[in-house]
Protein backbone atom coordinates (compact mmCIF):
# COMPACT_ATOMS: atom_id res chain seq x y z
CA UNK A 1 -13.14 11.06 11.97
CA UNK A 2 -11.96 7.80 10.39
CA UNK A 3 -8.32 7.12 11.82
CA UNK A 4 -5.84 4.63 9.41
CA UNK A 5 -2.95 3.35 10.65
CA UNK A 6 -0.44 2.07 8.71
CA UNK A 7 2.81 0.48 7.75
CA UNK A 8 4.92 -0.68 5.16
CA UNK A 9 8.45 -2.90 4.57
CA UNK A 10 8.76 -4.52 7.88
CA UNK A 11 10.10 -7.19 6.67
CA UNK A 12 9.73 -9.96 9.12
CA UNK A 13 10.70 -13.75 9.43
CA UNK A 14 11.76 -16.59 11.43
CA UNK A 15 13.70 -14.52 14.65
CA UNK A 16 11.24 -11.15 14.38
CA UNK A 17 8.07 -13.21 16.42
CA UNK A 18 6.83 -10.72 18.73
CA UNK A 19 8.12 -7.51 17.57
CA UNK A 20 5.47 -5.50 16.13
CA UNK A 21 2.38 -7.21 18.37
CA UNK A 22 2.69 -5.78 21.45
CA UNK A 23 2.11 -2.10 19.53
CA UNK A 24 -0.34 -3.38 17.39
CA UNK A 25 -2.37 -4.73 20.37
CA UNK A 26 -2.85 -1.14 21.13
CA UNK A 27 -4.18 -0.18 17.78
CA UNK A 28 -7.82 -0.14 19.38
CA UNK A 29 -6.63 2.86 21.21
CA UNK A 30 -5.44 4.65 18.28
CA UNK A 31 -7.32 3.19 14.64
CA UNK A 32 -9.97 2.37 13.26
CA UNK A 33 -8.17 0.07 10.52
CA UNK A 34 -4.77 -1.27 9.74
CA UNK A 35 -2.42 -0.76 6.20
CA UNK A 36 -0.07 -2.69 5.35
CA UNK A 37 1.65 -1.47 2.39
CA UNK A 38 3.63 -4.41 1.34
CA UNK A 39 7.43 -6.11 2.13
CA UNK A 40 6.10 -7.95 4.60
CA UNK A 41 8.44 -10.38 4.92
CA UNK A 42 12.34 -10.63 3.62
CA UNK A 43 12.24 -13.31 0.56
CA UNK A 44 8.46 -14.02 0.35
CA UNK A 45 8.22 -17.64 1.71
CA UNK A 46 5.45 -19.14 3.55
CA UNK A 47 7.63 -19.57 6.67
CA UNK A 48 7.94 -15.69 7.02
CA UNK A 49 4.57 -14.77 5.77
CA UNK A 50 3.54 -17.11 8.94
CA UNK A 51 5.55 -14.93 11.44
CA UNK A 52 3.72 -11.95 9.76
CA UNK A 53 0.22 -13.38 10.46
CA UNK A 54 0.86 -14.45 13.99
CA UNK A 55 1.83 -10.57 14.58
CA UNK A 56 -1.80 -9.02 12.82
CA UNK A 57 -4.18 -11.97 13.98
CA UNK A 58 -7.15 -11.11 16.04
CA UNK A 59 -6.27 -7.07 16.39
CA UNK A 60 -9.25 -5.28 17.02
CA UNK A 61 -9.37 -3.16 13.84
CA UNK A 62 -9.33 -4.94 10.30
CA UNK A 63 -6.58 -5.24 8.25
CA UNK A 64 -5.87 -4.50 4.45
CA UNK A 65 -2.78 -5.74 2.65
CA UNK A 66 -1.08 -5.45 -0.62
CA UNK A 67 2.09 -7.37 -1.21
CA UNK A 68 5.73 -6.41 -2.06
CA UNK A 69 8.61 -6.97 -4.65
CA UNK A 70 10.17 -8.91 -1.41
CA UNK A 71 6.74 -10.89 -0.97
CA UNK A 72 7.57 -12.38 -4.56
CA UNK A 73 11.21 -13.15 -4.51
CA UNK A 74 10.58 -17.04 -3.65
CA UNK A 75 7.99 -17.15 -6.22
CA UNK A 76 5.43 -17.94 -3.00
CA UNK A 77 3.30 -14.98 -2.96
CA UNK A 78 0.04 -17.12 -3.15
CA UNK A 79 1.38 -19.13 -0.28
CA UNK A 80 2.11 -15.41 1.73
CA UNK A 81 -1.39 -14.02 0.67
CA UNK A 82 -2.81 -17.87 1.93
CA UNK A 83 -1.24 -17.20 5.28
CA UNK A 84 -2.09 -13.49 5.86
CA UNK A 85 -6.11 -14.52 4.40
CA UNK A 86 -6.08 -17.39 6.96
CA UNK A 87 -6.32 -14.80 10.00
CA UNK A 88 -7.96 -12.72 8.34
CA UNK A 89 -6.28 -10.03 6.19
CA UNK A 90 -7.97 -8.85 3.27
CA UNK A 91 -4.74 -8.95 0.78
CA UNK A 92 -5.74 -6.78 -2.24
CA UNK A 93 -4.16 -7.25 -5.56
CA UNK A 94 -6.26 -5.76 -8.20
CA UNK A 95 -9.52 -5.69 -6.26
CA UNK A 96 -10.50 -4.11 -3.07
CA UNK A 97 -12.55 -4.42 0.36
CA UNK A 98 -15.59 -2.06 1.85
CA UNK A 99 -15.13 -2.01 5.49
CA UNK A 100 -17.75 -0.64 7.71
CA UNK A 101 -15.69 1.54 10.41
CA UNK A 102 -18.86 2.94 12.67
CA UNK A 103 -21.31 3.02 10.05
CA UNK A 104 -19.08 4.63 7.87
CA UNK A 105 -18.28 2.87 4.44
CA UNK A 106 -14.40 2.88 3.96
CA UNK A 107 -13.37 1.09 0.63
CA UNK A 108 -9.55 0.24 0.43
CA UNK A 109 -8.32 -0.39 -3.32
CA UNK A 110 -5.11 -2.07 -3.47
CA UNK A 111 -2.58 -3.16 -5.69
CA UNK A 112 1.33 -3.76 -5.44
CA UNK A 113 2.03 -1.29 -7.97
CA UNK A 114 5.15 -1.58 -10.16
CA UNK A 115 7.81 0.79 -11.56
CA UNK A 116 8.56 2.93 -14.52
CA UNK A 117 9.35 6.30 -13.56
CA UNK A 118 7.55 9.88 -13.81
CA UNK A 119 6.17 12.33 -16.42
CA UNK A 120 9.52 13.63 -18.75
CA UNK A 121 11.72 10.85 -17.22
CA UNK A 122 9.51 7.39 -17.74
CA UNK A 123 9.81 4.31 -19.80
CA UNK A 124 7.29 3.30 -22.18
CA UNK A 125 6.26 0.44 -24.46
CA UNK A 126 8.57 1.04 -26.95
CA UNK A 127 11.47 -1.56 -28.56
CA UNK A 128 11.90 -4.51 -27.36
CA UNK A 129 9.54 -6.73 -25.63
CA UNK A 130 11.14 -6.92 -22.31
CA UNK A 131 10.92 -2.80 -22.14
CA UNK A 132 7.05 -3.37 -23.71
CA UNK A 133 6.62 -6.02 -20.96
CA UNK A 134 7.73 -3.91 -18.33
CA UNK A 135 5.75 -0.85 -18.90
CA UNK A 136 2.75 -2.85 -19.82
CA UNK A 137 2.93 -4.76 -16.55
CA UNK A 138 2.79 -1.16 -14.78
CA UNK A 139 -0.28 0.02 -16.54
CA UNK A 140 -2.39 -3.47 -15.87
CA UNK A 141 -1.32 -2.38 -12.31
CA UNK A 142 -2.55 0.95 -12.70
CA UNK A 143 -5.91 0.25 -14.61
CA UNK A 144 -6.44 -2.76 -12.21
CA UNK A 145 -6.15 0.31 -9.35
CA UNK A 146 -8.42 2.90 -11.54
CA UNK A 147 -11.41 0.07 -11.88
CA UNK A 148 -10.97 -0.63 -7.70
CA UNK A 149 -11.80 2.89 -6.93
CA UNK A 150 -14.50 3.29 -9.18
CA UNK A 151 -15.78 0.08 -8.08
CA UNK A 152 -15.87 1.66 -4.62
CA UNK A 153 -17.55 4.91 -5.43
CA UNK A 154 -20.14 2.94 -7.41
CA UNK A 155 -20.64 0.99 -3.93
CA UNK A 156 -21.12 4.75 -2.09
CA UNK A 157 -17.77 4.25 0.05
CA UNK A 158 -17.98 7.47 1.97
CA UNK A 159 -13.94 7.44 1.88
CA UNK A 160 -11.69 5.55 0.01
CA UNK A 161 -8.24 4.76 -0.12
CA UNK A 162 -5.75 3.71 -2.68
CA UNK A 163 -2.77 0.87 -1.17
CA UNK A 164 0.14 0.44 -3.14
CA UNK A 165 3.63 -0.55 -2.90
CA UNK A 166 5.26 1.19 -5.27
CA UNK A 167 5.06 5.10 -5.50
CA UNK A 168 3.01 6.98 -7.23
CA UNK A 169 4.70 10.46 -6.77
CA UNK A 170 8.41 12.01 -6.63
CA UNK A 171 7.52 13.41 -3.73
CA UNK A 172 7.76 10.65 -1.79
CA UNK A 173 10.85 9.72 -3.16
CA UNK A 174 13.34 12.19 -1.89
CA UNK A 175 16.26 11.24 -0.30
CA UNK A 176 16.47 7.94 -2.75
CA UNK A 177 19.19 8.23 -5.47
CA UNK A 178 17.18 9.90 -8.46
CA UNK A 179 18.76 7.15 -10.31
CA UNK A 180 16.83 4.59 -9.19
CA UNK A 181 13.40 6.60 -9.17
CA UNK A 182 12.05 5.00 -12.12
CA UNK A 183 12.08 1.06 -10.07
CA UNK A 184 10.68 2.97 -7.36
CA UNK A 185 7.39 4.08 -8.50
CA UNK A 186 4.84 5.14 -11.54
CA UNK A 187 3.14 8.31 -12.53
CA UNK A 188 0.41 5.40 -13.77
CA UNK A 189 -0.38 5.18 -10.04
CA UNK A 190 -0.96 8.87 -9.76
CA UNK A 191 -2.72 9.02 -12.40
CA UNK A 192 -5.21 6.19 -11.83
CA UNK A 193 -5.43 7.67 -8.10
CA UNK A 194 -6.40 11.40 -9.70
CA UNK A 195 -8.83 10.03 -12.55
CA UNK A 196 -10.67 7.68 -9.85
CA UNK A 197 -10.32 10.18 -7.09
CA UNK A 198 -9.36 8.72 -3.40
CA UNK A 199 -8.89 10.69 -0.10
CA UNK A 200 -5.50 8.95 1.02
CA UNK A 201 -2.84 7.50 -0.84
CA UNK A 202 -0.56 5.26 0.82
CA UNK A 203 2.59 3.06 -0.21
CA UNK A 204 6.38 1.97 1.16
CA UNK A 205 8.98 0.78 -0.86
CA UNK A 206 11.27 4.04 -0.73
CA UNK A 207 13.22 3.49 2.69
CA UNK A 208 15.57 6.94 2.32
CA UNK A 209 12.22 8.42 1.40
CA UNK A 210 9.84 10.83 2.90
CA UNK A 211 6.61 10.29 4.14
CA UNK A 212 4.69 13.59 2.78
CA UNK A 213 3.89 13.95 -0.96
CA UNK A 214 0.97 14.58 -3.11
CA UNK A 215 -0.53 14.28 -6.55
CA UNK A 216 -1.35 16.17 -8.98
CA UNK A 217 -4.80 15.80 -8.69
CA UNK A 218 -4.41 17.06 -4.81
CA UNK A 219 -4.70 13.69 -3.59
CA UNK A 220 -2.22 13.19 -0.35
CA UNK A 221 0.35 10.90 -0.56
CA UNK A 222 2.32 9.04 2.63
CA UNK A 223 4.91 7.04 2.25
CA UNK A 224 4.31 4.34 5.05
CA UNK A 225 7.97 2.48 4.85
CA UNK A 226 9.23 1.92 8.34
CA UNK A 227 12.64 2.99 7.66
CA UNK A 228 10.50 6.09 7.01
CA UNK A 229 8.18 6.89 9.90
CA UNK A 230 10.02 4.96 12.51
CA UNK A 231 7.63 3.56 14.40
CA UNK A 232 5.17 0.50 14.46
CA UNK A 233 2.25 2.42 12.61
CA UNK A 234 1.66 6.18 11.29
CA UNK A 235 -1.90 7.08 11.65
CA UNK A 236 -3.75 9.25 9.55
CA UNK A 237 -7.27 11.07 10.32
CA UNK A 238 -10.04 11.12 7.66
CA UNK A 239 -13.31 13.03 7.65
CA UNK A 240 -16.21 11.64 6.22
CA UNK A 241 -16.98 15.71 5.63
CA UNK A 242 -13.76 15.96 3.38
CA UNK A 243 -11.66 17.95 6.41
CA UNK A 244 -8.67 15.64 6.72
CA UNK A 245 -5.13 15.54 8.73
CA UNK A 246 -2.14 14.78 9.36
């Protein structure tokens, strides 16, 4: 049994040193990997991504990382994936990471994901080229995620795992104001996640979310944001024999 912990939107900086290490220190006793599913820090600056690092370097499990709309605001997000790389997080945009976890191959694909909204209730490329823009920025994000999974079944990753952001189910989403739904998350995702295949799907993003969804494809869904699971880290067991929990 594979066990992924994870976390998403804990949003640290300059004041937060120390408060997520001590219960990461004890992920040895409870993972075999870390996720980190993006809003890592508060306005995406170097300075924060630095408290960040400090609080996942040297843990005894890896660590896999996708970035979050709050990782860009400064316009620094290759300065915050330049920190989190220096200790060693593999920050996925686009691409992903095989890890071996006890001789088992895990592949992690990863990408921050955008918005857009869900089947009936979605915008598309359509008018004007903002609205073409936005959508089309969505389904790079998508695609980019489609190619990482098949990339890792090509490599005979016994599990994989797709790391977003941004949602790629509803499900996940209740409890957020239906009106914003469509900058929370992208049926793309799901769909890139279903026509890949993956055994875990995990994001953040939706704070008055939930934590259990699904796709349509059967694929679960968990909705990592810390606002959501309260705690340091959720973790979730995988089978390398397709029998799976929590």
């Amino acid at each position: 049994m594979i066990r992924v912990a994870a976390v998403g939107d804990i949003h640290l900086g300059p004041g937060s040193e120390g408060t997520l290490r001590p219960a990461f220190e004890t992920l040895g006793h409870h993972a075999d990997l870390l996720l980190l599913a993006g809003d890592l820090t508060r306005h995406g600056t170097a300075e924060e991504a630095r408290v960040v690092a400090h609080e996942v370097a040297g843990l005894p499990v890896p660590v896999a990382a996708v970035l979050g709309n709050h990782d860009y605001q400064s316009d620094q997000e290759a300065a915050v994936t330049e920190e989190l790389a220096r200790v060693g997080v593999h920050v996925l945009e686009g691409d992903s990471v095989v890890l071996d976890i006890a001789g088992t191959k895990v592949g992690v694909a990863g990408t921050k994901g955008f918005g857009g909204g869900f089947a009936g209730r979605c915008a598309s490329e359509f008018g004007e080229p903002e609205m073409k823009s936005f959508v089309r920025y969505t389904r790079r994000s998508a695609d980019s995620l489609r190619q990482s999974l098949d990339a890792l079944r090509a490599a005979d990753c016994v599990l994989r795992i797709a790391l977003t952001h941004f949602s790629p189910v509803e499900d996940t989403l209740a409890g957020e104001p239906r009106e914003i739904y469509p900058f929370l998350g992208s049926y793309l995702l799901a769909e890139a996640v279903d026509e890949a295949g993956a055994d875990l799907a995990v994001h953040g993003h939706a704070h008055a979310g939930r934590e259990h969804g699904m796709t349509a494809g059967g694929v679960r869904v968990r909705n990592v944001a810390m606002p959501v699971i309260d705690r340091a880290f959720a973790v979730y067991h995988l089978s390398p024999n397709g029998h799976s929990r929590h």
